[in-house]
Protein backbone atom coordinates (compact mmCIF):
# COMPACT_ATOMS: atom_id res chain seq x y z
CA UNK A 1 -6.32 16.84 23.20
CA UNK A 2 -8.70 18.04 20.43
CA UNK A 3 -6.18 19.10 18.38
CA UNK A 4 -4.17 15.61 18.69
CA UNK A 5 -7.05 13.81 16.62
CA UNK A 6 -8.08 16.98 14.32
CA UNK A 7 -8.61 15.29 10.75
CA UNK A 8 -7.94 17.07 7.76
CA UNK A 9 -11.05 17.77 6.03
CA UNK A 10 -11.65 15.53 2.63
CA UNK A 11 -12.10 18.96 0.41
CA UNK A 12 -8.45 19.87 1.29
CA UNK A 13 -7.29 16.33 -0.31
CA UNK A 14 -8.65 16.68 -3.24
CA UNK A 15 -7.76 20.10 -3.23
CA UNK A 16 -4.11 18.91 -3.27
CA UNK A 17 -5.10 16.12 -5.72
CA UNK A 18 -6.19 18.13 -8.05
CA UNK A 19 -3.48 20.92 -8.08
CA UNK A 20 -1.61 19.69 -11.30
CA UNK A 21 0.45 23.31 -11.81
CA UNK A 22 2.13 22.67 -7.95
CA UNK A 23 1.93 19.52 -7.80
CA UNK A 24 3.23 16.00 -8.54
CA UNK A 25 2.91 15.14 -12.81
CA UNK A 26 0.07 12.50 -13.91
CA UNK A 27 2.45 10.48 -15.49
CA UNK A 28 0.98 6.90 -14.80
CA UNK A 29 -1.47 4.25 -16.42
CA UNK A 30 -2.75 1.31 -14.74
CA UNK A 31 -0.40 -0.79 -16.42
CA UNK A 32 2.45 1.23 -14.97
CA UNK A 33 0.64 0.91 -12.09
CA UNK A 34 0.71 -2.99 -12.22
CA UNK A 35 4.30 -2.76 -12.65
CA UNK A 36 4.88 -0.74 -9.88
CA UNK A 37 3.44 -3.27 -7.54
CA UNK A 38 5.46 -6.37 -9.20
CA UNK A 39 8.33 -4.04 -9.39
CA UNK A 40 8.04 -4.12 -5.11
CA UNK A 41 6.69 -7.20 -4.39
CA UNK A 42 8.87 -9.39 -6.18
CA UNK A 43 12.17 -9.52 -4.83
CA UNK A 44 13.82 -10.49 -1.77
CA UNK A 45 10.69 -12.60 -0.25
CA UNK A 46 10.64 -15.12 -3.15
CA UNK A 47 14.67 -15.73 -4.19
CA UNK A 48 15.19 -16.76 -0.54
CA UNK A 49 11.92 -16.50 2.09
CA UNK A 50 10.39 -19.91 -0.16
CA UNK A 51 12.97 -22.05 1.33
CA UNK A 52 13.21 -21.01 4.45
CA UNK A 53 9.34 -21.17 5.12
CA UNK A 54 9.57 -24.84 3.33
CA UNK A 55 12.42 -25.92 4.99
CA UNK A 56 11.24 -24.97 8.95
CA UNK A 57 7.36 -24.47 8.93
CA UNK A 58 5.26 -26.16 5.66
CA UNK A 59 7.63 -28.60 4.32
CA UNK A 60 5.35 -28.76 -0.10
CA UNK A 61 2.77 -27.18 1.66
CA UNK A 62 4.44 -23.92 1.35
CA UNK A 63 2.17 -22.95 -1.42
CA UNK A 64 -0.45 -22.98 0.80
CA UNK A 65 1.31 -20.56 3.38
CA UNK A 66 1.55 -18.22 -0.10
CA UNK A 67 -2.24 -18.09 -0.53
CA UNK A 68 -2.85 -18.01 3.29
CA UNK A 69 -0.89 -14.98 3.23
CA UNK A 70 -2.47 -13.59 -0.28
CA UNK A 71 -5.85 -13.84 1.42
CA UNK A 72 -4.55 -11.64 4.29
CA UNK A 73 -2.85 -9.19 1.88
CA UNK A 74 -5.82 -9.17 -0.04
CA UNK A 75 -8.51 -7.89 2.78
CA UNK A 76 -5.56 -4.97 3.28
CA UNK A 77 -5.50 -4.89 -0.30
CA UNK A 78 -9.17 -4.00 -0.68
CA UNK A 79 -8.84 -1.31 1.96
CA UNK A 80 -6.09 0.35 0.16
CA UNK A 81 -7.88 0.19 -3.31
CA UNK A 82 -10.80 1.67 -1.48
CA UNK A 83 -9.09 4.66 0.34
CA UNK A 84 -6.72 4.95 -2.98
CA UNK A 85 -9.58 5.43 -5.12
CA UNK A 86 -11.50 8.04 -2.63
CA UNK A 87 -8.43 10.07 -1.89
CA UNK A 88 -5.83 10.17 -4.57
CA UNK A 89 -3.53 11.98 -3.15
CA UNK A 90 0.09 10.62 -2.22
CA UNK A 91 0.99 9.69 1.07
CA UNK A 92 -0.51 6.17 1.58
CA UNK A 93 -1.54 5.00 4.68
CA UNK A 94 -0.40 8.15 6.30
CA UNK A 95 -2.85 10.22 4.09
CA UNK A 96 -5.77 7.79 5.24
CA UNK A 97 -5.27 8.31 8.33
CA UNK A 98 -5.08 11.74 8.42
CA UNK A 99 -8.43 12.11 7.12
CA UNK A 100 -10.05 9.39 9.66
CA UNK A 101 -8.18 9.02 12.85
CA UNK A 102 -6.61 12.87 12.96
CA UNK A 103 -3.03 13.97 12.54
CA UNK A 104 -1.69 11.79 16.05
CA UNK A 105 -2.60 8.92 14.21
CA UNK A 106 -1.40 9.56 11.01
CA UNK A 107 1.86 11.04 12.37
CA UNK A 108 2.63 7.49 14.03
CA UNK A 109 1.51 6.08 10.61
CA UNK A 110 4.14 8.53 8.35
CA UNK A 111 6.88 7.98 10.96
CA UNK A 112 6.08 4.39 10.73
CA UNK A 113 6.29 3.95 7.14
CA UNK A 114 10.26 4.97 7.36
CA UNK A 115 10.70 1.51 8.82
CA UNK A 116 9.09 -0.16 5.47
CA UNK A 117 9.86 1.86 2.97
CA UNK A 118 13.52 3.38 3.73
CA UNK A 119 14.73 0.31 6.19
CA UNK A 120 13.11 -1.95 3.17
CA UNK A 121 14.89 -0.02 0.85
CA UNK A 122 18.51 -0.44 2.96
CA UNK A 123 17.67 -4.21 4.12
CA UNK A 124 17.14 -5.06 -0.44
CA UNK A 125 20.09 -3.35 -0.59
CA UNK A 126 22.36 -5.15 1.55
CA UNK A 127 21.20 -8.53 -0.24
CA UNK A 128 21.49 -6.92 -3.67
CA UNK A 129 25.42 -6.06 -3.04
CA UNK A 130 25.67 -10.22 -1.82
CA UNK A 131 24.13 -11.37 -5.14
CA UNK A 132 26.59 -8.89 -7.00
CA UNK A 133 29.57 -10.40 -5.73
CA UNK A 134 28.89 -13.81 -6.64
CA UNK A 135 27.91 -12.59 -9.98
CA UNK A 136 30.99 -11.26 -10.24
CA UNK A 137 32.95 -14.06 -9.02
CA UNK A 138 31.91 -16.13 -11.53
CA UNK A 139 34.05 -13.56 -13.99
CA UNK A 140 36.85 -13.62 -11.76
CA UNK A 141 36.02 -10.24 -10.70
CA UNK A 142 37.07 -9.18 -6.98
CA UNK A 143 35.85 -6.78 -4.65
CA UNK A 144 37.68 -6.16 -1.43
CA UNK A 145 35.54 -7.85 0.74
CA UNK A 146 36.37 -4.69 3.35
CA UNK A 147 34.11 -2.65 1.04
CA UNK A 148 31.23 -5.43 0.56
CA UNK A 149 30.57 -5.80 4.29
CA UNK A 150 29.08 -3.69 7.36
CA UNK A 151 31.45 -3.71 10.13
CA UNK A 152 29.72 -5.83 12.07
CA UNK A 153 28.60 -8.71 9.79
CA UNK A 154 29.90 -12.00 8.84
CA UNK A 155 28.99 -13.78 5.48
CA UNK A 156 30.32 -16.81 3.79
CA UNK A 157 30.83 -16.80 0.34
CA UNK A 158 29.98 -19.97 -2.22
CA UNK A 159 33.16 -20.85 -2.54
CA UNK A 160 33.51 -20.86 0.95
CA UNK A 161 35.03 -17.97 1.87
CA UNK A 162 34.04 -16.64 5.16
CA UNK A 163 34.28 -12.83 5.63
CA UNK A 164 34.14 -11.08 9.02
CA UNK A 165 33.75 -7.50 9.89
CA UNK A 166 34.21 -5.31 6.70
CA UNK A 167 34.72 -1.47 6.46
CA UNK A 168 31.61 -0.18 4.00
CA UNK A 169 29.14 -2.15 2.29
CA UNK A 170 30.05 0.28 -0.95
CA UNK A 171 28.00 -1.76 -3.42
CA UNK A 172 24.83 -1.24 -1.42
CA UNK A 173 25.52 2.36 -1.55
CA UNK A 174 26.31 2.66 -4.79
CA UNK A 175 22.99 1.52 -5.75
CA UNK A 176 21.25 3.43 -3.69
CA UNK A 177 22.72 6.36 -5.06
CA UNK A 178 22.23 5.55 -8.73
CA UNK A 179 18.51 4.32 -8.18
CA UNK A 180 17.69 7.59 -6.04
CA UNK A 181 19.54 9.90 -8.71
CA UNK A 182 16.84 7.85 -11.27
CA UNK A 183 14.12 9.16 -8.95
CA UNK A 184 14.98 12.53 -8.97
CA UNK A 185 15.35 12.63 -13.16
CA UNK A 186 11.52 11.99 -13.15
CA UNK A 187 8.32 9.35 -12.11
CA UNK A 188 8.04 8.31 -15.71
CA UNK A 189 11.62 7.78 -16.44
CA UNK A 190 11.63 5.34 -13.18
CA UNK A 191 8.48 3.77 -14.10
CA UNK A 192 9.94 3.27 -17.49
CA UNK A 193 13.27 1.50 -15.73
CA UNK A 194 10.85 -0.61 -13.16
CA UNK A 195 8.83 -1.90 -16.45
CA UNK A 196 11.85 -3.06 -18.20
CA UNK A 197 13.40 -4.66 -14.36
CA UNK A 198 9.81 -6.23 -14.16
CA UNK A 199 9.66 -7.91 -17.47
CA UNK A 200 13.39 -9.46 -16.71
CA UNK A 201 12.42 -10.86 -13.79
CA UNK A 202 9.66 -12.16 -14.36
CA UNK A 203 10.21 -13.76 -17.77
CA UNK A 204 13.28 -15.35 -15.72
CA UNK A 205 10.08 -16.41 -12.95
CA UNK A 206 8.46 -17.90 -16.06
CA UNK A 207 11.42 -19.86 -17.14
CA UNK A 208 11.96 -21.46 -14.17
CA UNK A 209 8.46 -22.88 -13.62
CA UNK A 210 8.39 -23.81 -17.29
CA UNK A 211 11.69 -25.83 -17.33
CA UNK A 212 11.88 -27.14 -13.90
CA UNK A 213 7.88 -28.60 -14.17
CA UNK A 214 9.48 -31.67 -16.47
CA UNK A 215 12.30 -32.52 -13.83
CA UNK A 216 9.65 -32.45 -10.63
CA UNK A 217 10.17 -35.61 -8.69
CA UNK A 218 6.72 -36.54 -7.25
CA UNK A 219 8.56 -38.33 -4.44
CA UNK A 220 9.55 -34.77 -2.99
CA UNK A 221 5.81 -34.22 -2.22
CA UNK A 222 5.32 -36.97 -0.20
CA UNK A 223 3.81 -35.78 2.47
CA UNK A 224 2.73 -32.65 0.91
CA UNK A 225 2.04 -31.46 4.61
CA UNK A 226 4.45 -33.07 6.53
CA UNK A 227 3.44 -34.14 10.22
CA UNK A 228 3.91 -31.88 13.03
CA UNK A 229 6.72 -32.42 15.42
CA UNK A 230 4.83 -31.07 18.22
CA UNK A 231 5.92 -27.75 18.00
CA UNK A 232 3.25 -25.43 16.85
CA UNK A 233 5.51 -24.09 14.06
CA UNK A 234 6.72 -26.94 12.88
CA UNK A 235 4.68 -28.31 9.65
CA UNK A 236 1.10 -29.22 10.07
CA UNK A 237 -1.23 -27.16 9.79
CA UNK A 238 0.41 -24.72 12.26
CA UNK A 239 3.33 -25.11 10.49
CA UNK A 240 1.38 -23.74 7.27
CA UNK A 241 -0.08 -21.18 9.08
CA UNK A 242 3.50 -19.60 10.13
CA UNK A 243 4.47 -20.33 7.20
CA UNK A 244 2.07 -18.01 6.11
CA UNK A 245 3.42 -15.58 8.37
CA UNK A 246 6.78 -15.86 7.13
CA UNK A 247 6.49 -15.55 3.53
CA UNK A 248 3.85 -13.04 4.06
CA UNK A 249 6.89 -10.62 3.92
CA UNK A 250 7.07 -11.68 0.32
CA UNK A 251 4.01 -9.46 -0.49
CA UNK A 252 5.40 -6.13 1.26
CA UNK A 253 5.40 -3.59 -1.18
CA UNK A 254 2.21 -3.82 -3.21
CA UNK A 255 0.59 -1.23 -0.63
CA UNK A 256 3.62 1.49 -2.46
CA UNK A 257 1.32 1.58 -5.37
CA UNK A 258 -1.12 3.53 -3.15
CA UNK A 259 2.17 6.37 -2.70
CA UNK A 260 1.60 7.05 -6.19
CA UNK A 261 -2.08 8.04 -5.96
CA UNK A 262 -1.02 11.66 -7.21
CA UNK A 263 1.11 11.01 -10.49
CA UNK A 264 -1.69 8.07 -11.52
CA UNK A 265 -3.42 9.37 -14.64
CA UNK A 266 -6.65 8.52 -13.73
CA UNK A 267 -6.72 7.18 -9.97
CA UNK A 268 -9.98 6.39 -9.51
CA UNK A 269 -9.70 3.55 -11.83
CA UNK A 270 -6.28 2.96 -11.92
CA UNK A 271 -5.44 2.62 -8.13
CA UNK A 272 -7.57 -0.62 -7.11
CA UNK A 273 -6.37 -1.80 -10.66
CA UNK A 274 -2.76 -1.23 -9.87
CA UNK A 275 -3.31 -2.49 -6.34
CA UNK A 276 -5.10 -6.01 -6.70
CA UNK A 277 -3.65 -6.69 -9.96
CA UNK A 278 -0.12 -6.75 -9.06
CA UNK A 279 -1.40 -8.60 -5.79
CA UNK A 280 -2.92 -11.43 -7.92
CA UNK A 281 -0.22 -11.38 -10.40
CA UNK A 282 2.49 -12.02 -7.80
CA UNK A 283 -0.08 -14.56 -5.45
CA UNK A 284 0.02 -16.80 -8.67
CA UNK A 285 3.95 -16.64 -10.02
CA UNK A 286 4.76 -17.35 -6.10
CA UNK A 287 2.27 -20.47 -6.01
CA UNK A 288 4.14 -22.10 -9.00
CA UNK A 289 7.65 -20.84 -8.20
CA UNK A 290 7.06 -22.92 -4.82
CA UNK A 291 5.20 -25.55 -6.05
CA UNK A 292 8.43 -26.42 -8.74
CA UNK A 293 11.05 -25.14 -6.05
CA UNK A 294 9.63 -27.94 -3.92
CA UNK A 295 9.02 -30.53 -6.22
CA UNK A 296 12.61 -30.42 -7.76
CA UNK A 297 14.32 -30.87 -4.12
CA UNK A 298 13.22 -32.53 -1.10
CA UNK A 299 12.51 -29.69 1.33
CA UNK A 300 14.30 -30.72 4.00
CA UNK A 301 17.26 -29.76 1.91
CA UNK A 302 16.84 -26.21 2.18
CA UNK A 303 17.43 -25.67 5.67
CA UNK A 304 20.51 -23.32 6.19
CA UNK A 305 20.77 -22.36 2.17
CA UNK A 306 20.92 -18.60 1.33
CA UNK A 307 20.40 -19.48 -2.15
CA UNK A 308 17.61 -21.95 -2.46
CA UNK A 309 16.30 -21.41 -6.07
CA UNK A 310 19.74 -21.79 -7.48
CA UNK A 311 20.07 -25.20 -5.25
CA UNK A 312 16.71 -26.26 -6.69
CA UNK A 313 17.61 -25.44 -10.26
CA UNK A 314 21.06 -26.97 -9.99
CA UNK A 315 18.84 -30.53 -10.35
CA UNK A 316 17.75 -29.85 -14.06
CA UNK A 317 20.38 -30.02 -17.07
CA UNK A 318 20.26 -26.50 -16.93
CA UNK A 319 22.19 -25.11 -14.56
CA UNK A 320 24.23 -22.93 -16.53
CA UNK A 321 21.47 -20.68 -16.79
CA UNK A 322 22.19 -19.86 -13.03
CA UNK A 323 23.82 -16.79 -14.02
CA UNK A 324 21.04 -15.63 -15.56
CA UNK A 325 19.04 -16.12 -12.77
CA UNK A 326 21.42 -14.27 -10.47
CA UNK A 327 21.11 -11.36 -13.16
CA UNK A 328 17.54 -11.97 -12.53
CA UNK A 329 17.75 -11.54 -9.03
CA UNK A 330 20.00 -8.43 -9.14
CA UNK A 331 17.01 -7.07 -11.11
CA UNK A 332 14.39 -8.04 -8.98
CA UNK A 333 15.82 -6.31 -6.35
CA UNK A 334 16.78 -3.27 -7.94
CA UNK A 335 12.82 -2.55 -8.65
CA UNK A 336 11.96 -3.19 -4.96
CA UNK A 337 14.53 -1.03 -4.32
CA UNK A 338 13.37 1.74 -7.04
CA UNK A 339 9.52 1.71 -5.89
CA UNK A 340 10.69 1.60 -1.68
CA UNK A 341 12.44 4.47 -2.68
CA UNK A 342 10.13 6.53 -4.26
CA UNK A 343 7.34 5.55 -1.72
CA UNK A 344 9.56 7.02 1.04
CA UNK A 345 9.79 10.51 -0.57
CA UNK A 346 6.18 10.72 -0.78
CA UNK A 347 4.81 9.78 2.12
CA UNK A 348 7.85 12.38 3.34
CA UNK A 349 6.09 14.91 0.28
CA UNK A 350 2.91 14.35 1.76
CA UNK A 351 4.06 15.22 5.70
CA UNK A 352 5.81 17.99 4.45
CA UNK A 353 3.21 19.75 3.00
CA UNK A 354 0.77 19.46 6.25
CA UNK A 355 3.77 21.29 7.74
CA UNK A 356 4.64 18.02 9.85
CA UNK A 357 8.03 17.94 8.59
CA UNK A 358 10.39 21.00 7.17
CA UNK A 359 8.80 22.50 3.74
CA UNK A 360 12.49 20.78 2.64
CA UNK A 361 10.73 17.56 2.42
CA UNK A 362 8.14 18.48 -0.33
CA UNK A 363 10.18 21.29 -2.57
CA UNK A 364 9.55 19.73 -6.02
CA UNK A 365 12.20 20.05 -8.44
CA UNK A 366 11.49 22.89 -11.46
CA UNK A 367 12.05 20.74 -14.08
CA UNK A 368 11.63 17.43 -13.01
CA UNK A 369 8.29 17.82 -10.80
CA UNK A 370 9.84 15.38 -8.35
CA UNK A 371 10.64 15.86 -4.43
CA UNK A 372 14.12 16.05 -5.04
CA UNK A 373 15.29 17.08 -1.66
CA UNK A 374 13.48 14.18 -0.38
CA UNK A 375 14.99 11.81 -2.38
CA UNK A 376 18.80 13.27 -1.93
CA UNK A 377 17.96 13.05 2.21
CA UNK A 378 17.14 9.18 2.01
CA UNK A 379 20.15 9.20 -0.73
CA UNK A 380 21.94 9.56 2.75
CA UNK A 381 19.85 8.15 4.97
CA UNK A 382 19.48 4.43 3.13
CA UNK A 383 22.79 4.39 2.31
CA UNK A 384 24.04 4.61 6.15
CA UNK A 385 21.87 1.71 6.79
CA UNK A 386 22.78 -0.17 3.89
CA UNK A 387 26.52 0.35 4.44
CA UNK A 388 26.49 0.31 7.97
CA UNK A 389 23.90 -2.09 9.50
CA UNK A 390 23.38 -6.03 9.15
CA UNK A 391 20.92 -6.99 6.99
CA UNK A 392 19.29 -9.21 9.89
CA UNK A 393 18.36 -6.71 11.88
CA UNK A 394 17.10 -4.22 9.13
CA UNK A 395 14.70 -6.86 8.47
CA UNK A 396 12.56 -7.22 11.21
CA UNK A 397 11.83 -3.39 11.58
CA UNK A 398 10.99 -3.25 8.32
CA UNK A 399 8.25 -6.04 8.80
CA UNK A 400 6.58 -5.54 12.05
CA UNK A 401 6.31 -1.37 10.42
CA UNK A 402 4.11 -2.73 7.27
CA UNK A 403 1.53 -4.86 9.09
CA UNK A 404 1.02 -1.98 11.87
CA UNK A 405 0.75 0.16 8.75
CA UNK A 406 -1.65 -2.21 7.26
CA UNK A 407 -4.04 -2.37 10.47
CA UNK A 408 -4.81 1.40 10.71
CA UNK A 409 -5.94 1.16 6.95
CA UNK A 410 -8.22 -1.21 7.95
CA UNK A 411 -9.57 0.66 10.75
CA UNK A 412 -9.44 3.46 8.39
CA UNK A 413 -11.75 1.75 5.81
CA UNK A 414 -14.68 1.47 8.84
CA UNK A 415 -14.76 4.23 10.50
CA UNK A 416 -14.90 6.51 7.32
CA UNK A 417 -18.05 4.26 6.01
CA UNK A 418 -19.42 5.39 9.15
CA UNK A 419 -18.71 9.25 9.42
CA UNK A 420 -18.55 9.53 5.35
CA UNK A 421 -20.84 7.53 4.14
CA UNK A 422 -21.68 9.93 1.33
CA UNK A 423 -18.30 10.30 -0.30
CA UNK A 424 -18.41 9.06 -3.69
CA UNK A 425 -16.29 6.15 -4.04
CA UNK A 426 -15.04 4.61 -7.25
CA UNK A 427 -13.71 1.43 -6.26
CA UNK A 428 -15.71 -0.27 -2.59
CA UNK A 429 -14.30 -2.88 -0.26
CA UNK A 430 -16.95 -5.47 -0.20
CA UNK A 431 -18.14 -7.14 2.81
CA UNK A 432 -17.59 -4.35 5.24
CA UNK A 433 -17.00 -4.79 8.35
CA UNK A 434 -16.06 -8.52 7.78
CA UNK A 435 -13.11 -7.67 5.45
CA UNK A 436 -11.35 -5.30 7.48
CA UNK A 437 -12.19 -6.86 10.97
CA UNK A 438 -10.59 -10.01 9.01
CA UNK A 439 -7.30 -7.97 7.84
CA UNK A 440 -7.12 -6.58 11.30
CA UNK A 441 -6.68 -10.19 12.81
CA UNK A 442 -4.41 -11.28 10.38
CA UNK A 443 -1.85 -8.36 10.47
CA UNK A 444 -2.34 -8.49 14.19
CA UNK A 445 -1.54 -12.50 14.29
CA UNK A 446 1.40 -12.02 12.08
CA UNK A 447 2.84 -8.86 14.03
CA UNK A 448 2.21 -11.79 17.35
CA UNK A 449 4.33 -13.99 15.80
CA UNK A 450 7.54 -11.69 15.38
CA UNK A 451 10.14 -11.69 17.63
CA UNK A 452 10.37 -9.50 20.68
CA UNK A 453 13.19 -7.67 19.64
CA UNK A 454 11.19 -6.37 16.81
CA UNK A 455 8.76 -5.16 19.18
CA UNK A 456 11.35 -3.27 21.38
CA UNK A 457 12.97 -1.68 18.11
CA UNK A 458 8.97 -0.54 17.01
CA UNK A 459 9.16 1.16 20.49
CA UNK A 460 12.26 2.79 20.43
CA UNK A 461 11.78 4.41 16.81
CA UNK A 462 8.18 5.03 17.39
CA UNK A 463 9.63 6.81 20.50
CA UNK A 464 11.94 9.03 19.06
CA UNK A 465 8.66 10.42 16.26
CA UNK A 466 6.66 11.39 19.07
CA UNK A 467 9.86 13.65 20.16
CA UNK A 468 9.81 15.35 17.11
CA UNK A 469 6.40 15.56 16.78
CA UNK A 470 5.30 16.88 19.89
CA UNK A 471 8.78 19.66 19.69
CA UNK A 472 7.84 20.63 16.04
CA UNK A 473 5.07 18.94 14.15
CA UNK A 474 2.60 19.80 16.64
CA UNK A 475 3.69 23.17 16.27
CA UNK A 476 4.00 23.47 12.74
CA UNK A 477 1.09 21.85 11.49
CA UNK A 478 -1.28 23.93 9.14
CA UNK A 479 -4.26 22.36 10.00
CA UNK A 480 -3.76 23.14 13.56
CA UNK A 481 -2.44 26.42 12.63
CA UNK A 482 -5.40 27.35 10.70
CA UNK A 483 -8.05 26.30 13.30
């Protein structure tokens, strides 16, 4: 049982962190950084979560649910920056968790992270190749809808068309492929594409709020919290708080900064930096996007709409920038996809190397200094999902896998400020034990409020990692071997 919860010593970390000939390349400032955590947090959760939330649960008050859920990113947040700054090594949560709770723990954690990072990866996909074909349409461009859906999906266009049951969702693939081949030409190169994705999208953010604030119709905020129906998720205050719980999905991602500990240039300072910053960046452009989203259209009107930012923006004389903020989109997505991506490989890297997965997983390319088999086996792996699988049901796992991801940390962050108090820290989460007793609750509540069927998938798949891990990780691990 001892060897179950054996952690791996804090020398051996920095060991590893410090091994720049083997190793991962230093490649990253905080500003990249910064980017990095825009590049995955804005996406998906904004272009079509906002009206959803609005629309069912918080009515105006949505922009309250987006700070509700900011606050409970934020006591994660500080975790992270803590454990980022302490151990800059990459892995994430599965690297914390090795070195506090022992390798059971942090096996459960790595296999976990799959469901965020590579299911994320697929799910962004799947609503990336939707947004391309109505781009397209708009240019009279085509694709057989055979090759644009899963098999066992049915979408309907905006012109109406209704597609059932394709063959291959080929687009989703196809940028899977291109974005992973990106991954494996270098970290710089794909921080350099995520900077320029980042500044398109949100300059495109910024345009919105600045044009649609002059066309807000104050009538649309009246009731800014709507009454309850007497359901507890329907507006009022319950209705804020799952709205909270909701659009907190908008804010997965900024915890993939912490997967880059080892290529940061100097993680001690740039980590927390890289981590809050993008969090307050994003809590901010979301709180204004929603606030003008709302205040353009009545919020009732945005029940059933896949698109509710171009519905909203369709009320301002300037609706024939909608392209442009489909090109937006596109982009947005793309970067979540780019940073998912690249978080997957090296929390795989990371396993790898403690011998819980095949030394396949963290060969780094000669050249390039990346984990290119990694990223070639997700190549395959996200792109079976993303052709294959409906994006509803990739979306769940992928949630319910980030907040269970985001309690350990939290755990994480106490018990090592009990057994290793002495460990020089650069960056400290304030208010311990209230802040991570506080993130605890929250992820806890929000993982509550998911359906069951997310629960049963979190079984199954975590069900299937303690196969492997107790016929070969267990087996293979060097820090067992070497006790």
């Amino acid at each position: 049982m001892s060897r179950l919860f054996a952690k791996k010593p804090l020398s051996i970390l920095l060991n590893e962190a410090s091994d720049s000939e083997k190793g991962l390349k230093r490649t990253l400032s905080s500003g990249a950084l910064v980017a990095l955590g825009i590049g995955a947090i804005i996406g998906a959760g904004l272009f079509s979560l906002t009206g959803i939330a609005a629309a069912e649960n918080a009515g105006p008050a949505v922009t309250i649910s987006f700070v509700l859920a900011a606050v409970g990113c934020a006591f994660a947040g500080l975790c992270y920056a803590e454990f980022a700054s302490m151990i800059p090594v990459a892995g994430s949560a599965y690297t914390y968790s090795y070195a506090t709770m022992g390798e059971f723990i942090a096996w459960i954690i790595g296999w976990d992270l799959v469901l965020e990072y590579a299911l994320g990866a697929a799910t962004v996909a799947v609503s990336w190749s939707r947004y391309l074909l109505e781009f397209l349409q708009k240019f009279n461009i085509h694709i057989p809808h055979q090759l644009a859906v899963s098999p066992w999906e049915t979408i309907t266009m905006s012109n109406g068309t209704v597609v059932e049951g394709g063959i291959f969702n080929l687009p989703a693939v196809i940028i899977v492929l291109l974005l992973s081949l990106l991954l494996i030409k270098g970290t710089r190169e794909s921080a350099g594409m995520n900077n320029f994705l980042v500044i398109l999208k949100v300059a495109v953010v910024l345009t919105f709020i600045i044009l649609g604030w002059s066309y807000i119709d104050p009538a649309n905020y009246d009731p800014y919290i709507p009454a309850n129906t007497g359901k507890y998720e329907h507006f009022g205050w319950t209705g804020i708080a799952s709205g909270a719980a909701v659009v907190f999905f908008a804010f997965i991602g900024f915890d993939a900064v912490s997967t880059a500990a080892q290529e940061a240039k100097n993680p001690q300072k740039g980590m927390p930096i890289g981590i809050l910053g993008s969090l307050v960046v994003c809590t901010i452009l979301y709180v204004l996007f929603a606030h003008v989203m709302t205040g353009l259209l009545n919020y009732k009107l945005f029940a059933g709409d896949a698109k509710p930012v171009a519905t909203a923006f369709a009320q301002t004389p300037y609706d024939f920038l909608q392209t442009g903020l489909i090109i937006a989109i596109l982009a947005g997505y793309t970067s979540v996809m780019l940073v998912m991506l690249m978080g997957q490989s090296r929390v795989f890297y990371s396993m790898s190397r403690d011998g819980l997965l095949p030394k396949f997983f963290s060969d780094v390319h000669p050249k390039f200094r990346t984990p290119w088999k990694t990223n070639i086996f997700f190549l395959v792996f996200v792109s079976l999902f993303a052709g294959l699988v409906p994006v509803s049901d990739l979306g769940h796992m992928v949630s319910i896998g980030t907040l269970f991801a985001f309690s350990l940390v939290c755990v994480g962050v106490m018990i090592m400020r009990k057994k290793m108090p002495e460990i020089p820290r650069a960056f400290k989460t304030p208010l311990v034990p209230f802040v991570p007793i506080m993130g605890i609750i929250v992820c806890v509540y929000l993982m509550y409020s998911l359906p069951n069927e997310s629960w049963l998938r979190l079984a199954v798949w975590l069900a299937l990692g303690l196969v492997i891990y107790f016929t070969y990780s267990r087996k293979n691990s060097k820090l067992n071997n070497n006790n």
